[in-house]
Protein backbone atom coordinates (compact mmCIF):
# COMPACT_ATOMS: atom_id res chain seq x y z
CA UNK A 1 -12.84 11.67 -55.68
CA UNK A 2 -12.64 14.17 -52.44
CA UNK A 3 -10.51 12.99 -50.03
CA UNK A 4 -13.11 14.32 -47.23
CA UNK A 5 -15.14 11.63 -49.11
CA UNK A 6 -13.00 9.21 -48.57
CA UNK A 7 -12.31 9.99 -44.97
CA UNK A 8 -15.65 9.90 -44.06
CA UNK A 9 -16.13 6.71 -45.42
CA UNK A 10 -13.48 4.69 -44.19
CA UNK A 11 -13.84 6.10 -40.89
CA UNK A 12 -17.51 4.92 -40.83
CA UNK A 13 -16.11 1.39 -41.94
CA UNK A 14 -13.13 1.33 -38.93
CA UNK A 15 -16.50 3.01 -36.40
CA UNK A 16 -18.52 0.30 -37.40
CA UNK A 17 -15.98 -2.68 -37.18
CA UNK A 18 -15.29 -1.73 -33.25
CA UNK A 19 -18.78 -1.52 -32.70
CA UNK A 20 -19.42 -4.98 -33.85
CA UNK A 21 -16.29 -6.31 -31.62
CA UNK A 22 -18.18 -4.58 -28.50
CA UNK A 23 -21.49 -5.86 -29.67
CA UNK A 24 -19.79 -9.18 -29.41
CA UNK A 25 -18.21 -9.07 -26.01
CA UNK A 26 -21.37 -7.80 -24.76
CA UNK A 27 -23.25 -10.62 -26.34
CA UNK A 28 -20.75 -13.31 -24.62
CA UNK A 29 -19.82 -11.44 -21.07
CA UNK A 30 -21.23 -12.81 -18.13
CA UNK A 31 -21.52 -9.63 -15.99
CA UNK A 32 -24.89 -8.22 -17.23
CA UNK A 33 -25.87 -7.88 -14.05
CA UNK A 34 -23.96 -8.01 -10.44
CA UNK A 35 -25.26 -9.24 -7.42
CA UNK A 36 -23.43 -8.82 -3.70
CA UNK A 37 -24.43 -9.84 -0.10
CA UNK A 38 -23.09 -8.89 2.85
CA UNK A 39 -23.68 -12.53 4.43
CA UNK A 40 -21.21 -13.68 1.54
CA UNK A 41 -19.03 -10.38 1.09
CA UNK A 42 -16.01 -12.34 -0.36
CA UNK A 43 -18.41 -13.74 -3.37
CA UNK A 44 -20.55 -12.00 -5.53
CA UNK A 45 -22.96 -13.44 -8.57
CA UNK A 46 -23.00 -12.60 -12.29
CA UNK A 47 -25.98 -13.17 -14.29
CA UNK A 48 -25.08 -13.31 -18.46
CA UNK A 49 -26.98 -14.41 -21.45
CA UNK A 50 -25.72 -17.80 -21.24
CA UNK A 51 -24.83 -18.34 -17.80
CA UNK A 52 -24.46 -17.43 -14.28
CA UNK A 53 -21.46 -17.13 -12.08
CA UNK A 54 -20.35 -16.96 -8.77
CA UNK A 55 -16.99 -14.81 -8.36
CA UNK A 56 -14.45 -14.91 -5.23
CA UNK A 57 -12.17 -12.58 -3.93
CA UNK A 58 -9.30 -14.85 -4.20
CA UNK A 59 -10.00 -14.94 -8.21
CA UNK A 60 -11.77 -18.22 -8.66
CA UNK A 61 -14.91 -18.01 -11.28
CA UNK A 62 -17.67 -20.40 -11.30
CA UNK A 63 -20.25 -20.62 -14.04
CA UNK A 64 -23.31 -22.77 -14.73
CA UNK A 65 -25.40 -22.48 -18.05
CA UNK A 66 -28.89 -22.29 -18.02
CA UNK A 67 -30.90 -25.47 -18.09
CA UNK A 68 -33.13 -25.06 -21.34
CA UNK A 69 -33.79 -22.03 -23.44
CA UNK A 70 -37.55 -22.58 -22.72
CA UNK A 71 -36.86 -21.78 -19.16
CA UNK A 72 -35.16 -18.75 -19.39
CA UNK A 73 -37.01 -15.47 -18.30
CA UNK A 74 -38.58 -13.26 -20.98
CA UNK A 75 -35.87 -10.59 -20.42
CA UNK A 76 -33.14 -13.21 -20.88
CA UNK A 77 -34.64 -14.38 -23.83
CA UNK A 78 -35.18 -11.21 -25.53
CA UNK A 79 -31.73 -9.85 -25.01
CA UNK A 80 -30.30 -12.88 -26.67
CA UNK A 81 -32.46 -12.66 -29.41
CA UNK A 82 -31.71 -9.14 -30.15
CA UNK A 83 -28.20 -9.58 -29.77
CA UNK A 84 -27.76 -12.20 -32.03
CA UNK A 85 -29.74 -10.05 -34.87
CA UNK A 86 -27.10 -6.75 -33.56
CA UNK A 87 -24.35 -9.94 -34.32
CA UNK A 88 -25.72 -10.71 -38.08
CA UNK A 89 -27.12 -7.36 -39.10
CA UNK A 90 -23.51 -5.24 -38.43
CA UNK A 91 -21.41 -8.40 -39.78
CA UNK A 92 -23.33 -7.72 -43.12
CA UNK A 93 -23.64 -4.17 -43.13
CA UNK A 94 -19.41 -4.52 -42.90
CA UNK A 95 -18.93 -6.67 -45.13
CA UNK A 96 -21.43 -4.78 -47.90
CA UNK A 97 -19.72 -1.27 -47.13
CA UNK A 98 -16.21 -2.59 -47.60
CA UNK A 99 -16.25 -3.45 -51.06
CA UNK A 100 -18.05 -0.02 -51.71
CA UNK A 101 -14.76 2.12 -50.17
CA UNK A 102 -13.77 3.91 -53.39
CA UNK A 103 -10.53 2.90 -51.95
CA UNK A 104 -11.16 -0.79 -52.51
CA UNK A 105 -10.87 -2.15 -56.51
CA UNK A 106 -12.92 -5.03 -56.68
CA UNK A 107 -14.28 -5.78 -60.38
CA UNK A 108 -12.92 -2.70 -61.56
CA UNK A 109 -14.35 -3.52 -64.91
CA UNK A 110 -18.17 -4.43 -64.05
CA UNK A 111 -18.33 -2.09 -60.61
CA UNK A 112 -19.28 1.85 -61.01
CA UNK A 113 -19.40 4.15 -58.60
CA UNK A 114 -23.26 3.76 -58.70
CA UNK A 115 -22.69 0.14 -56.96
CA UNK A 116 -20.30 2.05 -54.87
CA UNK A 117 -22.65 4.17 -53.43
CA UNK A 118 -25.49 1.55 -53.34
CA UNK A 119 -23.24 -0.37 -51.68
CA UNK A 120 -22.01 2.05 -48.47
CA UNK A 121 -26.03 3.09 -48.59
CA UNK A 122 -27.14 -0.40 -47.41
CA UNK A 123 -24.07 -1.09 -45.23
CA UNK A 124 -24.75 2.25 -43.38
CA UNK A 125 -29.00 1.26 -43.41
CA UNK A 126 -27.84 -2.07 -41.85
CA UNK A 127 -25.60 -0.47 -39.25
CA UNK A 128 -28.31 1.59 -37.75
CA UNK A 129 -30.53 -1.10 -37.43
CA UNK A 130 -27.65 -2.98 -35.54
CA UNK A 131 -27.64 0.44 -33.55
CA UNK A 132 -31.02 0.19 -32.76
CA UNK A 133 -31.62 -3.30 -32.01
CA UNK A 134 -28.19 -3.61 -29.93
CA UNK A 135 -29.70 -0.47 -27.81
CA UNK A 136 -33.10 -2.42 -26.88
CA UNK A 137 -31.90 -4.95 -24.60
CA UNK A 138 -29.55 -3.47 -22.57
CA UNK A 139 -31.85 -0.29 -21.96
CA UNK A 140 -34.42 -2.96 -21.41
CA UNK A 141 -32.25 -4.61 -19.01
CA UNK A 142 -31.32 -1.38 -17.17
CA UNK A 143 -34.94 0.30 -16.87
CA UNK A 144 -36.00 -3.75 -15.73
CA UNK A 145 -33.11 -3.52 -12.66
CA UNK A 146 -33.87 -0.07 -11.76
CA UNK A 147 -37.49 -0.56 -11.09
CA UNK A 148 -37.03 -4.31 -9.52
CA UNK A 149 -34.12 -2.39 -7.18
CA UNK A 150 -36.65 0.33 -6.20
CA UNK A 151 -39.51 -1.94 -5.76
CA UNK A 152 -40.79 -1.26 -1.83
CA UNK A 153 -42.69 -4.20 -1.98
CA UNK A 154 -39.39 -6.20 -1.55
CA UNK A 155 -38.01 -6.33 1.96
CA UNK A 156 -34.73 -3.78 2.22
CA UNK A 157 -32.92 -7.41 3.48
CA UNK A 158 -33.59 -8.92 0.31
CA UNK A 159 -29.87 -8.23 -2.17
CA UNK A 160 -30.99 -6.60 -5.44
CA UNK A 161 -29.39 -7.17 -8.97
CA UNK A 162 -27.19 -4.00 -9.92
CA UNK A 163 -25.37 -2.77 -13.54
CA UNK A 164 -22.52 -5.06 -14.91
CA UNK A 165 -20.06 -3.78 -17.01
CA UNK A 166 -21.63 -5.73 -20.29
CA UNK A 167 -24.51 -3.27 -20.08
CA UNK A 168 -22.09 -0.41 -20.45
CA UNK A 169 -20.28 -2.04 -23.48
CA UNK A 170 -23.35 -2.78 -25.22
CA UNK A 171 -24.41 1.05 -24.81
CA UNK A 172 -21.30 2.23 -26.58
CA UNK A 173 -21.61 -0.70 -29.27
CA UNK A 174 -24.93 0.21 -30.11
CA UNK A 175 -23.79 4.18 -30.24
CA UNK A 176 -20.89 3.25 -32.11
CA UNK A 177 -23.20 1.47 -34.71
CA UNK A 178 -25.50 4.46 -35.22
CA UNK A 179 -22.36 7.05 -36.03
CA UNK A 180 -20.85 4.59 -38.44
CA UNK A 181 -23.98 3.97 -40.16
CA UNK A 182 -24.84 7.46 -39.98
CA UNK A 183 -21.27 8.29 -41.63
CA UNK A 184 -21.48 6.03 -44.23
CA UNK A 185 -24.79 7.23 -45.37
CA UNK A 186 -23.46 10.90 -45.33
CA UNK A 187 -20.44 9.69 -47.24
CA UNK A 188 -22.82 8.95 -50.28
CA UNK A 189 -25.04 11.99 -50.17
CA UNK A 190 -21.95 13.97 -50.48
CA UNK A 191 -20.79 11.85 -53.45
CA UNK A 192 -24.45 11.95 -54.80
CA UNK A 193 -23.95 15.67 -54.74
CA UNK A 194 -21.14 15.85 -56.39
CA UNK A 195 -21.94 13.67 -58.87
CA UNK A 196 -24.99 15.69 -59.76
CA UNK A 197 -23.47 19.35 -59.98
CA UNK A 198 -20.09 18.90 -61.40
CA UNK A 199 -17.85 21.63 -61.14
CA UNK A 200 -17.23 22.19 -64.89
CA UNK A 201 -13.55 24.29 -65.16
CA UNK A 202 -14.39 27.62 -67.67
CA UNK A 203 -12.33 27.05 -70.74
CA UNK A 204 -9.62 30.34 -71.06
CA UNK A 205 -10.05 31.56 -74.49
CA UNK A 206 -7.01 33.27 -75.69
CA UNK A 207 -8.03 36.83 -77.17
CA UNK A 208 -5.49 37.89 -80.19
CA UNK A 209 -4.47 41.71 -80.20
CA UNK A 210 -5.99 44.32 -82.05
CA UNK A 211 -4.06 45.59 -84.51
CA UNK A 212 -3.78 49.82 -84.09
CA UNK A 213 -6.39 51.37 -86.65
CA UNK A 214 -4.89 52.24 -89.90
CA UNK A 215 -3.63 55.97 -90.48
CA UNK A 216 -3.58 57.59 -94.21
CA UNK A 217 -1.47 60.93 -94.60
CA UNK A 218 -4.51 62.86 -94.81
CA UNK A 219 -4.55 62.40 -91.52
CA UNK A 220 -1.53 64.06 -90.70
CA UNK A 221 -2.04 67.12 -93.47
């Protein structure tokens, strides 16, 4: 086994295990999206997946959950939705591509490197989809605050919701999960390569002397 190979693929694996820890802070932080007023300048509101809060200069936090999930708005709703699927789809594209590292032996005697590579295939598959559906909702959520913040048919008085720092983290979650995925899928072309042209060493054949041609005495007459 190439040690590229093997680089490659556990570096996919370590990729894709931070993006699942920033998928999950961005699923459970509250700061989605900031709001300040300058009536109130000393507090400022945070609006989350599960709750809202109201934060103070002085460091005191206030939160409230929301009332019933039927109530929430269709952004809100969505987001957690797709989050939750981010949650279970890069938990199990882990926990498939671990047991296919070449440098784990599990079942030595009933796992080939076929399995291997089937393995890393569908953990990589299953971290771009993670990618993919942990990039909807926060790009949702941003292109939603941009155009309510620009909207001139709301009076220039009236505060507007602003970026949190949860929509940043979910961006580099979700772009972690692509380039792990993406790794780990490149990790068994390689191997699939390899496996199908082998690099077969030449055998050295040793070739015995000639002997020198044999002279008669005529020859020297």
């Amino acid at each position: 086994m190439d040690s590229g190979i093997q680089a490659l693929e556990l570096t996919g694996v370590l990729i894709g295990g931070g993006a699942w820890l920033c998928s999950l802070a961005t699923t459970l932080m509250t700061s989605w999206l900031t709001l300040s007023t300058e009536l109130l300048p000393t507090e400022s509101y945070q609006l989350g997946l599960w709750e809202t809060c109201v934060v103070q200069d002085l460091g005191g936090l206030e939160c409230r959950p929301y009332d019933s999930l039927l109530g929430l708005p269709p952004d809100i709703r969505l987001a957690r939705i797709l989050m939750v699927l981010t949650l279970w789809a890069g938990l199990l594209g882990l926990l498939l591509a671990i047991p296919g590292l070449h440098a784990i032996a599990c079942c030595p005697e009933r796992t080939t490197s076929r399995h291997k590579r089937v393995l890393k295939g569908v953990g990589g598959a299953l971290g771009l989809v993670a990618g993919v559906l942990g990039l909807v909702p926060v790009s949702y959520m941003a292109h939603l605050t941009v155009l309510r913040f620009f909207d001139e048919s709301v009076p220039e008085v009236v505060p507007r919701w602003e970026f949190g720092d949860a929509l940043f983290c979910g961006w580099t979650g979700a772009v972690l999960h692509l380039g792990g995925g993406a790794l780990l899928i490149s990790s068994c072309l390689y191997l699939q390569r390899e496996t199908r042209n082998p690099t077969t060493p030449i055998p050295l054949v040793r070739v015995p002397p000639v002997p020198p041609p044999f002279r008669t005495r005529t020859e020297y007459v």
